[in-house]
Each structure stands twice: as structure tokens, then as C-alpha cells.
Protein backbone atom coordinates (compact mmCIF):
# COMPACT_ATOMS: atom_id res chain seq x y z
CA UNK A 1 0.61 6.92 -6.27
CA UNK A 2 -2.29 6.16 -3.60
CA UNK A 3 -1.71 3.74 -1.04
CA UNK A 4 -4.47 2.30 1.03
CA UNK A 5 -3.40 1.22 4.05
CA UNK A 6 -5.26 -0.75 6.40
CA UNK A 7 -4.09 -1.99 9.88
CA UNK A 8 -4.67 -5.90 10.14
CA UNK A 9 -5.40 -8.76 12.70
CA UNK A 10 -4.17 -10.52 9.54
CA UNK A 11 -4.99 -10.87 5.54
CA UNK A 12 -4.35 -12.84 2.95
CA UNK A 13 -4.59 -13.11 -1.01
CA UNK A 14 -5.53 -15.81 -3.63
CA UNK A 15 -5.36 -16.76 -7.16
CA UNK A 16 -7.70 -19.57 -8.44
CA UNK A 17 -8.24 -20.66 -5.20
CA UNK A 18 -4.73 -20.94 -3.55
CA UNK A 19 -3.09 -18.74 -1.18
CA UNK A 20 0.01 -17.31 -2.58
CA UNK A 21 0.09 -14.68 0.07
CA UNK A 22 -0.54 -14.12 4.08
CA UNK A 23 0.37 -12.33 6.90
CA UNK A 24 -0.46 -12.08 10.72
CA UNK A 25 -0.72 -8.35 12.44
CA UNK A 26 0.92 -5.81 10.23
CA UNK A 27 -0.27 -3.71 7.21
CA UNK A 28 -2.37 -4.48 4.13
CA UNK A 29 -1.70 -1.69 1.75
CA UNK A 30 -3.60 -1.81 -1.61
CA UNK A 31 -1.44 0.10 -3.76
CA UNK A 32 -2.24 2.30 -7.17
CA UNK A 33 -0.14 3.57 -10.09
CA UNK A 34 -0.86 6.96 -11.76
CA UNK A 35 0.20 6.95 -15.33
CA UNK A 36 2.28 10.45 -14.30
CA UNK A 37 4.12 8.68 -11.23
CA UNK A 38 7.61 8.74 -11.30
CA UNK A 39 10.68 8.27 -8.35
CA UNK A 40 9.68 10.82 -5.94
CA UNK A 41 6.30 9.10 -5.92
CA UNK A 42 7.47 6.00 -5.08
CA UNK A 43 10.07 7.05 -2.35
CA UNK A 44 7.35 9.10 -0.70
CA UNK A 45 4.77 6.37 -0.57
CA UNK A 46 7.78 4.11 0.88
CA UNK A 47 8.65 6.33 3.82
CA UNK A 48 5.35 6.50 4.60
CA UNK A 49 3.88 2.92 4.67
CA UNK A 50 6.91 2.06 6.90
CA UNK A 51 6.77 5.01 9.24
CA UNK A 52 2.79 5.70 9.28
CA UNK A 53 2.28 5.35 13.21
CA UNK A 54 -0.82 2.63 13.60
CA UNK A 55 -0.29 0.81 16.45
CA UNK A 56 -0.29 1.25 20.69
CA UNK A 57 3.34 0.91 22.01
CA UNK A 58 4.09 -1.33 24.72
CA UNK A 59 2.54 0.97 27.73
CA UNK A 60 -0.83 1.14 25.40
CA UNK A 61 -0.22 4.41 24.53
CA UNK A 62 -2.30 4.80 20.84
CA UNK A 63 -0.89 5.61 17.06
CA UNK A 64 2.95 5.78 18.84
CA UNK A 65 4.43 2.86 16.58
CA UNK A 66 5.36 2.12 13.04
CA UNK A 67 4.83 -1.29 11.48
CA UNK A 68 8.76 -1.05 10.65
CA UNK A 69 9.16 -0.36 14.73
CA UNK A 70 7.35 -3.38 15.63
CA UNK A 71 8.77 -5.56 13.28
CA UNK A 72 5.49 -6.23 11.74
CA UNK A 73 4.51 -7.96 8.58
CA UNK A 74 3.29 -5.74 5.56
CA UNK A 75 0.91 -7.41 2.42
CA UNK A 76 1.05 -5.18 -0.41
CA UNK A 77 -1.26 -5.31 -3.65
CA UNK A 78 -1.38 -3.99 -6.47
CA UNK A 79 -5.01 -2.16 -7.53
CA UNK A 80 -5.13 -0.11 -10.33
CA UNK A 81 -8.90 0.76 -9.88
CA UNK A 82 -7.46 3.58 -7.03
CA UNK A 83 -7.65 5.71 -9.67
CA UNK A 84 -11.00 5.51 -11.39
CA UNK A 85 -12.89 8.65 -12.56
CA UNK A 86 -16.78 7.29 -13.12
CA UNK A 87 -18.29 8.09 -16.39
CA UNK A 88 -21.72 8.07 -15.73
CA UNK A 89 -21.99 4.90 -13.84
CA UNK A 90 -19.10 3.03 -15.45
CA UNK A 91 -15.35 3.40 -13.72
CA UNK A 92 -12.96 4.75 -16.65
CA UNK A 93 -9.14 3.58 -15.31
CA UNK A 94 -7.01 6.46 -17.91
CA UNK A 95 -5.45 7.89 -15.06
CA UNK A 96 -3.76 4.26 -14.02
CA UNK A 97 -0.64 3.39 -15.39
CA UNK A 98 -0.44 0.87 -18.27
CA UNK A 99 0.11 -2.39 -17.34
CA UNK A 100 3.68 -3.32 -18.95
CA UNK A 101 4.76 0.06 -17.24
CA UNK A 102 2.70 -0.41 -14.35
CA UNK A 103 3.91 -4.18 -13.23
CA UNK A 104 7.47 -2.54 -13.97
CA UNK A 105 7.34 0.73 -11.13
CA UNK A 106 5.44 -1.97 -8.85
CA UNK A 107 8.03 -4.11 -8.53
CA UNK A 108 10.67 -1.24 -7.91
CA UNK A 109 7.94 -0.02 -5.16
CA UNK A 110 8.76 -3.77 -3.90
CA UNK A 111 12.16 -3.63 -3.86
CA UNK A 112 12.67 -0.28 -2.37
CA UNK A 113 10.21 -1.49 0.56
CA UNK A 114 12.23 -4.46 0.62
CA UNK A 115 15.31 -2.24 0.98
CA UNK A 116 14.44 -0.21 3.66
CA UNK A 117 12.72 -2.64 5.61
CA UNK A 118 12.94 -6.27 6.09
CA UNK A 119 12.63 -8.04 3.16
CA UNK A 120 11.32 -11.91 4.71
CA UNK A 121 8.16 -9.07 6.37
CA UNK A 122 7.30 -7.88 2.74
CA UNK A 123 5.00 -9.75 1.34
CA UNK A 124 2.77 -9.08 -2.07
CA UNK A 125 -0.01 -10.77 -4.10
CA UNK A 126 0.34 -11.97 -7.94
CA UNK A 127 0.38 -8.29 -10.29
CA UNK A 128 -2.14 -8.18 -12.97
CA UNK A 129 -3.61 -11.84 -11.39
CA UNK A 130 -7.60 -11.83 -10.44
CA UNK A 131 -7.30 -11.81 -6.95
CA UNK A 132 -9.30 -12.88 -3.84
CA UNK A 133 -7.89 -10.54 -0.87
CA UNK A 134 -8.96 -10.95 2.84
CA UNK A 135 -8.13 -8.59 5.50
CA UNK A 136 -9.27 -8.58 8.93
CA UNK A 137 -9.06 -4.73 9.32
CA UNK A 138 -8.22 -4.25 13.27
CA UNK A 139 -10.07 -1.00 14.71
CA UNK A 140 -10.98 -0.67 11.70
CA UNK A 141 -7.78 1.76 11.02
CA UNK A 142 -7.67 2.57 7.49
CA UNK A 143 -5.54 5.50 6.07
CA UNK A 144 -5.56 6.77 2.30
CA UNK A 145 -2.13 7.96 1.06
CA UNK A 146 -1.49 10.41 -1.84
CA UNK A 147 1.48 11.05 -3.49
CA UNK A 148 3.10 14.35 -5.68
CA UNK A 149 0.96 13.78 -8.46
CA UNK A 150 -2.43 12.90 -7.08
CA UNK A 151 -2.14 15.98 -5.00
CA UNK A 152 0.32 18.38 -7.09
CA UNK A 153 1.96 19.29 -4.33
CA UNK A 154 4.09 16.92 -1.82
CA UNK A 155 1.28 14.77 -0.62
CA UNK A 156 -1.27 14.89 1.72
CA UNK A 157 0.01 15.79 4.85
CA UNK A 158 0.53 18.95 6.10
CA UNK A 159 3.82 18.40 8.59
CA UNK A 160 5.78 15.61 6.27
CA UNK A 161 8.23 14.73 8.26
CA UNK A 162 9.16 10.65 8.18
């Protein structure tokens, strides 16, 4: 799995020109599905988005807080061009997971955010929709995730502790 995460002022998706989606300050996380990814993936990327330290805490003091400390909304979406491989000048999506299997694992990635966080802060666009996403990247702060499989080896920090 990759997550993109980007810390927001605010963002919000649409499909054919409604909103089905916003949030105020939190986390816009574009999310992508490897066709290898399995549980481990998913629990990794999980711990991180909700423990990923982005924000000042209340003294000012930078990168001490978690969106899940703060109590901060999170937009997830799902973006199965994270893993392109150009061919020539035209993306080639093979690595992605298909999309009956794909829209499946996303919405247990959902729930097990849900889980372990509050579910009313979770919010996500329409899977497999065209959709319109706005995000007022704050800083800008953005931070690309990888998971067991897009690094073969635990991910792609050195010290992973929560």
C-alpha cells in the first residue's frame, strides 16, 4: 500500500459536481492498492496515518502531534494511479489491485481506521467514482507512505515504532 498524506487547512471531494465529502484541518490521505497487499499492509498503513506526527502541540512546539491526538478530521481516497510504472510516456497501472478486489481491501482499510479512531472524523470519497478532490495543503506538509510490499521489507522508516 502507499499512502499520501497531506496535512490540510481543509479538502474536499466531488462527483458530478456535488460534494459528497469535506473536512476542516486534519489529513487528506490519497490512498493506493498493490495487487500483492494483504493484512499486514493494511494494519501498517493504519497505525501510521493515525500516529504520523504533523502538527505543533499546544506550546507551538513542531511535528509533536498526531491527527488521532488532536482529534482531527481525516479524508481518505482511493487512487490507484500510486502505483503506475510509465511505459514510454503512457502510465501502465499492473501493479494496482483489480478493482472488484481493490474496492473490497479499501473498505476494510476504512473500517479498521474507523476502528481505531473515531469513526464520525473518517471521512472518504466515492471508490472507483471520477472524482474532483481539493485540498488546501497547510505548510505544504506532505508525507509518502510505503508499506511491506512496495518496499519488501517493513516499510519505509527506519525506527517503526507507532
Amino acid at each position: 500500500m502507499r499512502a499520501l498524506i497531506q496535512r490540510v487547512g481543509g479538502a474536499k471531494v466531488s462527483v458530478n459536481g456535488e460534494v459528497v465529502s469535506s473536512i476542516g484541518k486534519g489529513l487528506c490521505v490519497l490512498i493506493g492498492i498493490n495487487r500483492d497487499d494483504g493484512p499486514k499492509d493494511l494494519e501498517y498503513i493504519v497505525r501510521k496515518i493515525l500516529n504520523v506526527r504533523l502538527f505543533d502541540d499546544e506550546s507551538g512546539v513542531r511535528w509533536k502531534c498526531s491527527a488521532k491526538e488532536k482529534q482531527l478530521e481525516i479524508l481518505c481516497v482511493s487512487q490507484f494511479t500510486l502505483y503506475h510504472e510509465l511505459k514510454g510516456n503512457k502510465p501502465d497501472f499492473h501493479n494496482s489491485m483489480g478493482p472488484d478486489a481493490a474496492k473490497t481491501f479499501y473498505s476494510t482499510f476504512l473500517d479498521e481506521l474507523k476502528k481505531q479512531y473515531n469513526p464520525a472524523l473518517i471521512k472518504d470519497g466515492k471508490f472507483g467514482e471520477y472524482m474532483k478532490v481539493e485540498i488546501d495543503n497547510d505548510g505544504p506538509v506532505t508525507i509518502m507512505l510505503e508499506s511491506l510490499n512496495s518496499k519488501g521489507k517493513g516499510g519505509n522508516d527506519k525506527n517503526d515504532t507507532a
